[in-house]
N, C-alpha and C. Protein backbone atom coordinates (compact mmCIF):
# COMPACT_ATOMS: atom_id res chain seq x y z
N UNK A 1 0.82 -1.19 0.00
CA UNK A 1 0.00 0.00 0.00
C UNK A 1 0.86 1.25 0.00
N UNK A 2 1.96 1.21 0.93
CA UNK A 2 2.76 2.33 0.93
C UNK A 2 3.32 2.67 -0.68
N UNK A 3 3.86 1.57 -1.43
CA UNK A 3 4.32 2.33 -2.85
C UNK A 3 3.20 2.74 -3.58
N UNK A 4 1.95 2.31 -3.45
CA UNK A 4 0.88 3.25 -4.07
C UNK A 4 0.48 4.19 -3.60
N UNK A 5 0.17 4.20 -2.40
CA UNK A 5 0.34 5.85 -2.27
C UNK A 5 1.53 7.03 -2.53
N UNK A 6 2.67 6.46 -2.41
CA UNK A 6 4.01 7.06 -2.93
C UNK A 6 3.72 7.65 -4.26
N UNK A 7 3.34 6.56 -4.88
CA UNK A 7 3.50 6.64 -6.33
C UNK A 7 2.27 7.85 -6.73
N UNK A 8 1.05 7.69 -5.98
CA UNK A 8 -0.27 8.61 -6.12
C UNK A 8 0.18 10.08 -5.69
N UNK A 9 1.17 10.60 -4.77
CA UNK A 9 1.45 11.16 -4.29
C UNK A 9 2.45 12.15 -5.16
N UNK A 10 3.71 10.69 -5.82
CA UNK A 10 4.20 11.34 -6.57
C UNK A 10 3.91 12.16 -7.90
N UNK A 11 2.41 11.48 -8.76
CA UNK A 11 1.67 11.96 -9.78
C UNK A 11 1.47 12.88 -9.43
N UNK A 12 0.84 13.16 -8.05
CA UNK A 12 0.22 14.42 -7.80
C UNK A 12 0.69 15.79 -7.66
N UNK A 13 1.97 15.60 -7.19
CA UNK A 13 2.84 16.86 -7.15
C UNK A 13 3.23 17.12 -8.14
N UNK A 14 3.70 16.49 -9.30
CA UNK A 14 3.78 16.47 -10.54
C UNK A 14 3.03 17.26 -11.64
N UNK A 15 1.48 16.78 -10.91
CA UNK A 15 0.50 17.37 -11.48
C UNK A 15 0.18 18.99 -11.40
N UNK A 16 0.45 19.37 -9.60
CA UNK A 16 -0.03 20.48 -9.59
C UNK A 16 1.21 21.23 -9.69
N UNK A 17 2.61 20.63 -9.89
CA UNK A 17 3.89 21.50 -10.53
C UNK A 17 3.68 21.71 -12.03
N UNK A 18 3.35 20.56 -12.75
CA UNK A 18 2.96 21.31 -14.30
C UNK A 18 2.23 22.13 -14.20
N UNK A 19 1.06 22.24 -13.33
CA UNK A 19 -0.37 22.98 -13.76
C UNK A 19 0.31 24.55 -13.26
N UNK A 20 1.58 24.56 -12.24
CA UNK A 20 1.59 26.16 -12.00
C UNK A 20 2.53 26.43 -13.17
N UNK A 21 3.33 25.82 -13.48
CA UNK A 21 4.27 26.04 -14.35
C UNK A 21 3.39 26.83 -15.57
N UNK A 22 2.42 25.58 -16.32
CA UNK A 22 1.58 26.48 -17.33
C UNK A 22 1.14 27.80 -16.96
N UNK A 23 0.37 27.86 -15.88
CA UNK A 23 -0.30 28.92 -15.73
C UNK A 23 0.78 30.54 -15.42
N UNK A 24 2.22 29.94 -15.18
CA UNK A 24 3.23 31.02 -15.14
C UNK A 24 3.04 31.76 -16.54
N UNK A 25 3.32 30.79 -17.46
CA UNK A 25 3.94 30.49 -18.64
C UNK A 25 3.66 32.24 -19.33
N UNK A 26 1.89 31.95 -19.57
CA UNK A 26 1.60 33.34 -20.06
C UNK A 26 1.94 34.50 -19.29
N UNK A 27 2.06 34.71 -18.29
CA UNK A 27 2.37 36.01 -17.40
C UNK A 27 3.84 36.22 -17.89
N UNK A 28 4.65 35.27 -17.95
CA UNK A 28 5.66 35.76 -18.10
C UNK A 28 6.03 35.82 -19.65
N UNK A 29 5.02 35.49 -20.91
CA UNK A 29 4.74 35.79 -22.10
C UNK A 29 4.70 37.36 -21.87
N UNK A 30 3.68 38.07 -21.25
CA UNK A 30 3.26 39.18 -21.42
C UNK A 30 4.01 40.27 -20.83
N UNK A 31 5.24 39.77 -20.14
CA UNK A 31 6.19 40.94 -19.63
C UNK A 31 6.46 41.62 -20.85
N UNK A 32 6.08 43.03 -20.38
CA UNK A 32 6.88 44.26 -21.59
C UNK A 32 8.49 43.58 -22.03
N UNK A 33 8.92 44.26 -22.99
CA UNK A 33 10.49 43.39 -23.34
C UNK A 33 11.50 45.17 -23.21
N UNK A 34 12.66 45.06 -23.08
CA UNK A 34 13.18 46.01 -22.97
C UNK A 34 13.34 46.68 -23.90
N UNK A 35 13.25 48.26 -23.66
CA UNK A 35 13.76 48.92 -24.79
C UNK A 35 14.90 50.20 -24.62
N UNK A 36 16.06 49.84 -25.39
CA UNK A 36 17.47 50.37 -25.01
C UNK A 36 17.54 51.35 -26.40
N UNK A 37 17.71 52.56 -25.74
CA UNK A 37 18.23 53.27 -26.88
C UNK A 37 19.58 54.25 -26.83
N UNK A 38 20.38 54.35 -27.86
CA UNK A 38 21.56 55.16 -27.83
C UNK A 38 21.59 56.84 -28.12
N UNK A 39 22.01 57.18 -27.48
CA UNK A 39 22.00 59.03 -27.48
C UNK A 39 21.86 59.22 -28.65
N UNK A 40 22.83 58.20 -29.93
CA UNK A 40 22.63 58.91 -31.49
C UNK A 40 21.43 58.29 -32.14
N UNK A 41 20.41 57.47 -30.57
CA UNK A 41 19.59 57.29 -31.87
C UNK A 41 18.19 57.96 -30.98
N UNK A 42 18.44 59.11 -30.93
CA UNK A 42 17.44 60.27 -30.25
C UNK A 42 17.24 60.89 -31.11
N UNK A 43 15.37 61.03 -31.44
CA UNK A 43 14.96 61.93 -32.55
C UNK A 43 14.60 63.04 -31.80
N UNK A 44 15.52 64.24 -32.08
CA UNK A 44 15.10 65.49 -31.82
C UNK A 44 14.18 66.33 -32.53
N UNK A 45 13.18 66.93 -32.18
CA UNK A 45 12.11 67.58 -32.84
C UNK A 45 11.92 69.04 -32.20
N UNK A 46 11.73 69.65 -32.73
CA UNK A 46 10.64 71.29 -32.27
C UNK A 46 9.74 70.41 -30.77
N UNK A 47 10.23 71.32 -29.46
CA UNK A 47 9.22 71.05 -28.75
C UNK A 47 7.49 71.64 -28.82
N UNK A 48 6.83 70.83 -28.03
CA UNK A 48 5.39 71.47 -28.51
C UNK A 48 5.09 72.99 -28.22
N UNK A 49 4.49 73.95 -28.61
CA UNK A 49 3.87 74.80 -28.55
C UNK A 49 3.34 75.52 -26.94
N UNK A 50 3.69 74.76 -26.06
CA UNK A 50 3.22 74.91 -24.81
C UNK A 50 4.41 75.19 -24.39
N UNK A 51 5.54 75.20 -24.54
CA UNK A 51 6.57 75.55 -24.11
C UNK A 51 7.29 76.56 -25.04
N UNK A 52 7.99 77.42 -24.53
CA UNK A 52 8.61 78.61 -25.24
C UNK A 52 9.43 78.39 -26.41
N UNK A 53 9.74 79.08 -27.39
CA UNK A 53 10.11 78.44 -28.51
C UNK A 53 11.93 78.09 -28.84
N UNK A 54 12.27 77.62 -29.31
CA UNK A 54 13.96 77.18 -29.02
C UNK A 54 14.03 75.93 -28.77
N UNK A 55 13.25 75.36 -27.94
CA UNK A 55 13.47 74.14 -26.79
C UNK A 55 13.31 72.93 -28.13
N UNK A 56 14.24 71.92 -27.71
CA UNK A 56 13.72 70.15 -28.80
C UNK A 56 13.68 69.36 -27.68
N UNK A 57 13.61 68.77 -28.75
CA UNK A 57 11.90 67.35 -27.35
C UNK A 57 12.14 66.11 -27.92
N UNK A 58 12.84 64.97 -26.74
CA UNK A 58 13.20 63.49 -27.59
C UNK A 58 12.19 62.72 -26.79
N UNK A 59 11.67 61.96 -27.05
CA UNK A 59 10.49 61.09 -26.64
C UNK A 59 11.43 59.68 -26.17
N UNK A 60 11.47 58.98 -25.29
CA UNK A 60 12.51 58.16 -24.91
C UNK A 60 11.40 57.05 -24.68
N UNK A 61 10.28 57.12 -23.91
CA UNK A 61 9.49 56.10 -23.46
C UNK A 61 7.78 56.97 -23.21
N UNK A 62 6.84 56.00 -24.11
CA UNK A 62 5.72 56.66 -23.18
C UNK A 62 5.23 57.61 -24.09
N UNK A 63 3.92 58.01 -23.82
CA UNK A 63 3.48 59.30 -24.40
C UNK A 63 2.73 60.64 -23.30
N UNK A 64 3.52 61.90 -23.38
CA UNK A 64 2.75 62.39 -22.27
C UNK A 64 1.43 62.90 -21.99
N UNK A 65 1.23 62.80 -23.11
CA UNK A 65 -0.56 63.50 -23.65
C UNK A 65 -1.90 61.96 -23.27
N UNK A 66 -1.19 61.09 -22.64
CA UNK A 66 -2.13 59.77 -22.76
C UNK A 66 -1.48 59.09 -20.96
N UNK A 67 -2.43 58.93 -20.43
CA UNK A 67 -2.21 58.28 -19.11
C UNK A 67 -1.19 57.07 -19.51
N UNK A 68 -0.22 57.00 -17.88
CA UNK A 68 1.08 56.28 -17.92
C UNK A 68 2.31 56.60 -17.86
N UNK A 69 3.27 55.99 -17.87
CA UNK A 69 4.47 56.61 -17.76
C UNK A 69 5.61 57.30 -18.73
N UNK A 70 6.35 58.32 -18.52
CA UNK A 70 6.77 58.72 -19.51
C UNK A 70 7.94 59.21 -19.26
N UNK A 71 8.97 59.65 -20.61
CA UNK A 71 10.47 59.64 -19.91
C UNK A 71 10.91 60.64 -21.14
N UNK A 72 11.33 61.93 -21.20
CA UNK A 72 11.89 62.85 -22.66
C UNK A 72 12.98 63.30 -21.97
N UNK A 73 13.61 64.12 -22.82
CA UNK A 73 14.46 64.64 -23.00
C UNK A 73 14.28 65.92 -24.03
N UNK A 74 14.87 67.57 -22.69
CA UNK A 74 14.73 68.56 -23.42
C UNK A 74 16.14 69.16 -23.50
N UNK A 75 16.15 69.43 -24.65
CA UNK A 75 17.22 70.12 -25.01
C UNK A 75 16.73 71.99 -24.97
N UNK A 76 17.70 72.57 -24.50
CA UNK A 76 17.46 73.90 -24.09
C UNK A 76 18.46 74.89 -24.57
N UNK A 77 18.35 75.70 -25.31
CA UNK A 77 19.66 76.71 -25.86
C UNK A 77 19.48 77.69 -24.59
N UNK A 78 20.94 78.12 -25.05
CA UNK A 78 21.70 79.58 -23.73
C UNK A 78 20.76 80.24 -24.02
N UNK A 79 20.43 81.07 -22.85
CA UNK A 79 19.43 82.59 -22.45
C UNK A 79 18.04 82.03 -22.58
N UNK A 80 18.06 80.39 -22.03
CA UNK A 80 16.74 79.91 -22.52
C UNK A 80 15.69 80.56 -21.31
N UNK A 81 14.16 81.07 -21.04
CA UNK A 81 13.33 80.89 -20.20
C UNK A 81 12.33 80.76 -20.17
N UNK A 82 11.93 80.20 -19.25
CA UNK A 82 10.51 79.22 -19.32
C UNK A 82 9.55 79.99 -17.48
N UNK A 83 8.51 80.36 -17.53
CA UNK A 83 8.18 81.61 -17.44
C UNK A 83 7.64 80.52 -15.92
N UNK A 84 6.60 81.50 -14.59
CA UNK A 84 6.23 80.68 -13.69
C UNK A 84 5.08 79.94 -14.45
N UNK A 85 5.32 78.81 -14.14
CA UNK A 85 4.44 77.60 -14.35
C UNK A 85 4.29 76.39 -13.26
N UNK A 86 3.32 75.58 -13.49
CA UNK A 86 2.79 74.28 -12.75
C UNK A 86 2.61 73.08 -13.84
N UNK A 87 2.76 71.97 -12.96
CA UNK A 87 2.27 71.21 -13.62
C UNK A 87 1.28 70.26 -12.66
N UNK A 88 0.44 69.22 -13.85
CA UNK A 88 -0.43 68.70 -12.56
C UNK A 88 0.10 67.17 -12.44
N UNK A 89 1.46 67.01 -12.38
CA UNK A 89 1.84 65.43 -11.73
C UNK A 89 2.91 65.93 -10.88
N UNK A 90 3.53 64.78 -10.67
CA UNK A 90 5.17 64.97 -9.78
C UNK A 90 6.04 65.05 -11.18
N UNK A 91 6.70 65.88 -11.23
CA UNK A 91 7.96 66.06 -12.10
C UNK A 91 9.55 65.94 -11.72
N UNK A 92 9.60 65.09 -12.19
CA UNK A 92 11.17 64.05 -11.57
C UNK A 92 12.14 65.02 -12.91
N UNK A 93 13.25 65.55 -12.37
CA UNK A 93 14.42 66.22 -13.68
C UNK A 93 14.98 65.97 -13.63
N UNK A 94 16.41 65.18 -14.27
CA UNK A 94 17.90 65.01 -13.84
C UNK A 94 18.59 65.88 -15.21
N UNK A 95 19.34 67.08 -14.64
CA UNK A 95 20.51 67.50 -15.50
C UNK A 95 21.27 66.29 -16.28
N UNK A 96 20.96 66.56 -17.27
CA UNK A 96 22.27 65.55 -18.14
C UNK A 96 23.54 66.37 -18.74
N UNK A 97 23.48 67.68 -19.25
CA UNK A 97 24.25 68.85 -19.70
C UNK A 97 24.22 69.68 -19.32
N UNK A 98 25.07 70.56 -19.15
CA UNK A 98 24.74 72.15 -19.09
C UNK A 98 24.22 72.34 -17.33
N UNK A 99 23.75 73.74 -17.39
CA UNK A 99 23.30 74.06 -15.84
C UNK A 99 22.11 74.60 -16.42
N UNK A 100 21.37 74.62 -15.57
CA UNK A 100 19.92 74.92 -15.72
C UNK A 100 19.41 75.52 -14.00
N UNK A 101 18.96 76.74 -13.91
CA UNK A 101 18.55 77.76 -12.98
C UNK A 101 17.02 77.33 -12.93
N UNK A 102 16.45 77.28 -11.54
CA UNK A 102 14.72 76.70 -11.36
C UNK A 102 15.03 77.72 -9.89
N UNK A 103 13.88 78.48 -9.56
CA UNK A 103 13.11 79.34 -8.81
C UNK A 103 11.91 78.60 -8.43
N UNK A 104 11.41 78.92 -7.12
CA UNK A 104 10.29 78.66 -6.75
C UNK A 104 9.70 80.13 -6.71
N UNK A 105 7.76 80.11 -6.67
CA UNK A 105 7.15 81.30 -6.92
C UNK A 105 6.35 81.18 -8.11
N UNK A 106 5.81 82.40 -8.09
CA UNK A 106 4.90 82.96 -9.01
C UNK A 106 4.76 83.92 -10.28
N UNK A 107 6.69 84.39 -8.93
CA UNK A 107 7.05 86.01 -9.58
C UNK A 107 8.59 85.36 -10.22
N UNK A 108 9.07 85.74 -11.61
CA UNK A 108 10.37 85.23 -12.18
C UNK A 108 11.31 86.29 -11.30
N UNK A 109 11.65 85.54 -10.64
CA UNK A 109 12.90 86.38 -10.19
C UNK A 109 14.12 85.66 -9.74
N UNK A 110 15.19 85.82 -11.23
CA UNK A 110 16.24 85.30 -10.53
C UNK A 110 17.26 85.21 -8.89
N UNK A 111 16.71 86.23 -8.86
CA UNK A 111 17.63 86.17 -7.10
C UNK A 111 16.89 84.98 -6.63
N UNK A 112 16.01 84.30 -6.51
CA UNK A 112 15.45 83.15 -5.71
C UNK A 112 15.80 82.37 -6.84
N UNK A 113 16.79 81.59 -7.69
CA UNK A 113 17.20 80.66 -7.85
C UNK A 113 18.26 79.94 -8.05
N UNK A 114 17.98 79.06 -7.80
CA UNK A 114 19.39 77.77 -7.58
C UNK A 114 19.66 77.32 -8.95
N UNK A 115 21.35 77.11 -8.87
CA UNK A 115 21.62 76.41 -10.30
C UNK A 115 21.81 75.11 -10.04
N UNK A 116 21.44 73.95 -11.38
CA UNK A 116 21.08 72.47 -10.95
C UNK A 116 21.89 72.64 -12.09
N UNK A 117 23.70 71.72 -11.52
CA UNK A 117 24.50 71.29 -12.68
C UNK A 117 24.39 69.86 -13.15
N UNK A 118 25.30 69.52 -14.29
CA UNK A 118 24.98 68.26 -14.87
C UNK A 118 25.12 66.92 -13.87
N UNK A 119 24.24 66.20 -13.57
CA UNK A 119 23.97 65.33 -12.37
C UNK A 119 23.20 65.76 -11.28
N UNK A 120 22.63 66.81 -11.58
CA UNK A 120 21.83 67.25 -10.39
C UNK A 120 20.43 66.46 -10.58
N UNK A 121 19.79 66.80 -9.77
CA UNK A 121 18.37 65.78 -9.91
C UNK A 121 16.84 67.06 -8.97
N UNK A 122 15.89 66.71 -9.37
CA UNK A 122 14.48 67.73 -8.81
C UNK A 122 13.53 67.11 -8.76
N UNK A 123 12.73 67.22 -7.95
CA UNK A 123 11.29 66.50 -7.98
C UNK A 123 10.32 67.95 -7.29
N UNK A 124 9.46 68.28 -8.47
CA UNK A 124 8.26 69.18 -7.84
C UNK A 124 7.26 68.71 -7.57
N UNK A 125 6.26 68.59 -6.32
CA UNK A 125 4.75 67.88 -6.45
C UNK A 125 4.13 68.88 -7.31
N UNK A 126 3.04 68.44 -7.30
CA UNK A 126 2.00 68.56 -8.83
C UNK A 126 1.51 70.45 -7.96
N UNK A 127 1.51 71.20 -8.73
CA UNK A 127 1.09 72.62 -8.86
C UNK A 127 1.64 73.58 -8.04
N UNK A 128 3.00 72.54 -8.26
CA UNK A 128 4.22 73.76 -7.03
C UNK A 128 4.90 74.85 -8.02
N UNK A 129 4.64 76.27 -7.96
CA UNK A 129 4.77 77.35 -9.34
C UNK A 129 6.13 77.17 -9.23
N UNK A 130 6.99 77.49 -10.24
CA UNK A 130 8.47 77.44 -10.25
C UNK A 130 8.36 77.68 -11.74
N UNK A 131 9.86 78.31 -12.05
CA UNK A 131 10.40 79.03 -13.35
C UNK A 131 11.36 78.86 -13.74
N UNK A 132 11.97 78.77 -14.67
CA UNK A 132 13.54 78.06 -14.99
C UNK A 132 14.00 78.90 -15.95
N UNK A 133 15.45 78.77 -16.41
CA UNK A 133 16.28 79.99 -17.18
C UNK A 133 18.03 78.88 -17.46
N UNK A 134 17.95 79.38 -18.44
CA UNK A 134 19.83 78.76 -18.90
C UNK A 134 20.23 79.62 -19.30
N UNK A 135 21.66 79.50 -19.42
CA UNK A 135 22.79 80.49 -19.88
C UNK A 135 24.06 79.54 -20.87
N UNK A 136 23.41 78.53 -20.76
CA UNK A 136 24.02 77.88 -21.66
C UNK A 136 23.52 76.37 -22.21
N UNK A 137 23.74 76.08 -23.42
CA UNK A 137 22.71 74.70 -23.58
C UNK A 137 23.11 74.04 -22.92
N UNK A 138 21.76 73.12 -22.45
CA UNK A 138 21.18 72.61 -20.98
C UNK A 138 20.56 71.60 -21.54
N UNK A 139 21.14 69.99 -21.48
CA UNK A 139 19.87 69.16 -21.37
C UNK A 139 19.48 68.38 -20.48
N UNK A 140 17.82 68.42 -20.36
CA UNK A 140 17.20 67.60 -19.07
C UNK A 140 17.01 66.33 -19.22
N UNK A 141 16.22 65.51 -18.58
CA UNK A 141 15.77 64.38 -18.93
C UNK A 141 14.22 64.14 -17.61
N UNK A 142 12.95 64.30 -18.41
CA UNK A 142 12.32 64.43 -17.16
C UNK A 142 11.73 63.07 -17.29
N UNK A 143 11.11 62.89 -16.40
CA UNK A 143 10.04 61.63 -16.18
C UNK A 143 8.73 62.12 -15.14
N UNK A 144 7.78 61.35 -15.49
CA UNK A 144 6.20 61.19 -14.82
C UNK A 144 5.54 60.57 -15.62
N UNK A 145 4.13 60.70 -15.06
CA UNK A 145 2.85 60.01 -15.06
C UNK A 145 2.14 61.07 -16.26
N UNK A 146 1.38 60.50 -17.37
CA UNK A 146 0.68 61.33 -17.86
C UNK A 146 -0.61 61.07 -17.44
N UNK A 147 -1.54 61.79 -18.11
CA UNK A 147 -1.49 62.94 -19.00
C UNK A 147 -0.78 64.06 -18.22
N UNK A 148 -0.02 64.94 -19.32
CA UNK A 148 1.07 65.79 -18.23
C UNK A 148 0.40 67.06 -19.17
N UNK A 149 0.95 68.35 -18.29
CA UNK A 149 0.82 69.38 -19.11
C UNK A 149 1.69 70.10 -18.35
N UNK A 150 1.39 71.50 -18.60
CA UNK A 150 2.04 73.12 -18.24
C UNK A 150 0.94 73.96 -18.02
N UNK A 151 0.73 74.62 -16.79
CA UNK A 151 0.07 75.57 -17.30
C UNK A 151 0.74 76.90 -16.52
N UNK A 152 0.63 78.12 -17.60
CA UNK A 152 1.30 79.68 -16.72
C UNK A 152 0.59 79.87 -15.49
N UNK A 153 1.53 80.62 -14.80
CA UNK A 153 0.68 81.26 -13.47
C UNK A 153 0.25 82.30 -14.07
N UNK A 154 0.51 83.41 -15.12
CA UNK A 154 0.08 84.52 -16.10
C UNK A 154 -0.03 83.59 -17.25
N UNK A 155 -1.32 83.43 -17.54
CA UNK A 155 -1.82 82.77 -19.08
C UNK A 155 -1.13 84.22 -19.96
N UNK A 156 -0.87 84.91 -19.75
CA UNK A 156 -0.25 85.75 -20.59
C UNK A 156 1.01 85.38 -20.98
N UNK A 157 1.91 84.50 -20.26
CA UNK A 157 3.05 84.07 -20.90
C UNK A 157 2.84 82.51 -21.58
N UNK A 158 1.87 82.40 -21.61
CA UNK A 158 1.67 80.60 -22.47
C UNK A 158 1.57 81.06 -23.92
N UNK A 159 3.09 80.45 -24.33
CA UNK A 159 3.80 80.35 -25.63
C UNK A 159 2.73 79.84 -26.92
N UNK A 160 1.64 79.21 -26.55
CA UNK A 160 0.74 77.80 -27.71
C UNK A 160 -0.47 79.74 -27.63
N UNK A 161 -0.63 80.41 -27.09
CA UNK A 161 -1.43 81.51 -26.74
C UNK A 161 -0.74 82.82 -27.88
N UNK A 162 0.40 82.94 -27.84
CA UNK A 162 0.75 83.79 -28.76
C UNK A 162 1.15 83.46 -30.11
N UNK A 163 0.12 84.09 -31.03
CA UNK A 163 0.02 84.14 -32.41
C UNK A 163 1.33 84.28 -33.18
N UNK A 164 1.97 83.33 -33.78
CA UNK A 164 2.51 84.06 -34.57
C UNK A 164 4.30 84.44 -33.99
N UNK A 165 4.42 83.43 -33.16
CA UNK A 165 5.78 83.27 -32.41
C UNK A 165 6.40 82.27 -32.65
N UNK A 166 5.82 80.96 -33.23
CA UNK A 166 6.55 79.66 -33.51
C UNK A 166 7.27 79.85 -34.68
């Protein structure tokens, strides 16, 4: 009796080790697969219209206009500025080039800001006003959650608002 139950015992574990194995199988079918890309193979474009004009915009992962995660890269020419604004997620920045100047506030005023050199890193929560400025090309690399936007603390300085500037 004992080797039949052995033996019943042994089917059985057998059984419910294939059955998890299958049922792994697809989950680990459906893992995203990696995607690696090289600095020269960054398509730089005209950033959008919501941001001041000069700036290029590399799309690395993600789309920010569509819920989920997302990862660009802005390139910024000298005497660049980008006026008080918010946004409505957490905005993660890491300097990759250059120095890049960010103020907190409402009001642009350089005396309240800090320069963030290449390796520096920022995180703003969602509708904390702050303003930024370069003096020399500057590139970022931000990441968040979309849908993302910008909006001015003076709709009078939103760049997609003035006619005839792009």
């Amino acid at each position: 009796m004992k080797p039949v139950r052995m033996a019943l015992m042994v089917v059985l574990a057998m059984s419910v080790t294939g059955g998890l194995v299958a049922q792994a199988q697809p989950k680990q079918q459906m893992k995203p697969k990696a995607h690696v890309m090289t600095a020269a193979e960054l398509q730089w474009v005209d950033a959008p219209p919501s941001v001041p004009p000069g700036a290029k915009i590399a799309v690395l992962e993600g789309d920010p206009k569509k819920p989920g995660p997302f990862t660009l890269r802005f390139k910024l020419p000298a005497d660049y500025k980008v006026p008080p604004h918010w946004h409505p997620g957490v905005e993660h920045v890491t300097v990759l080039s250059g120095t890049i100047y960010v103020g907190m506030g409402a009001m642009f005023d350089p005396a309240k800001g800090q320069a963030l050199s290449a390796g520096s890193f920022s995180v703003m929560q969602p509708k904390t006003p702050h303003f930024a400025w370069t003096k020399e090309e500057t590139i970022l690399q931000a990441h968040g959650m979309g849908p993302w936007g910008i909006t001015y603390i003076n709709p009078a300085d939103d760049p997609s608002k003035k006619v005839g500037q792009r």
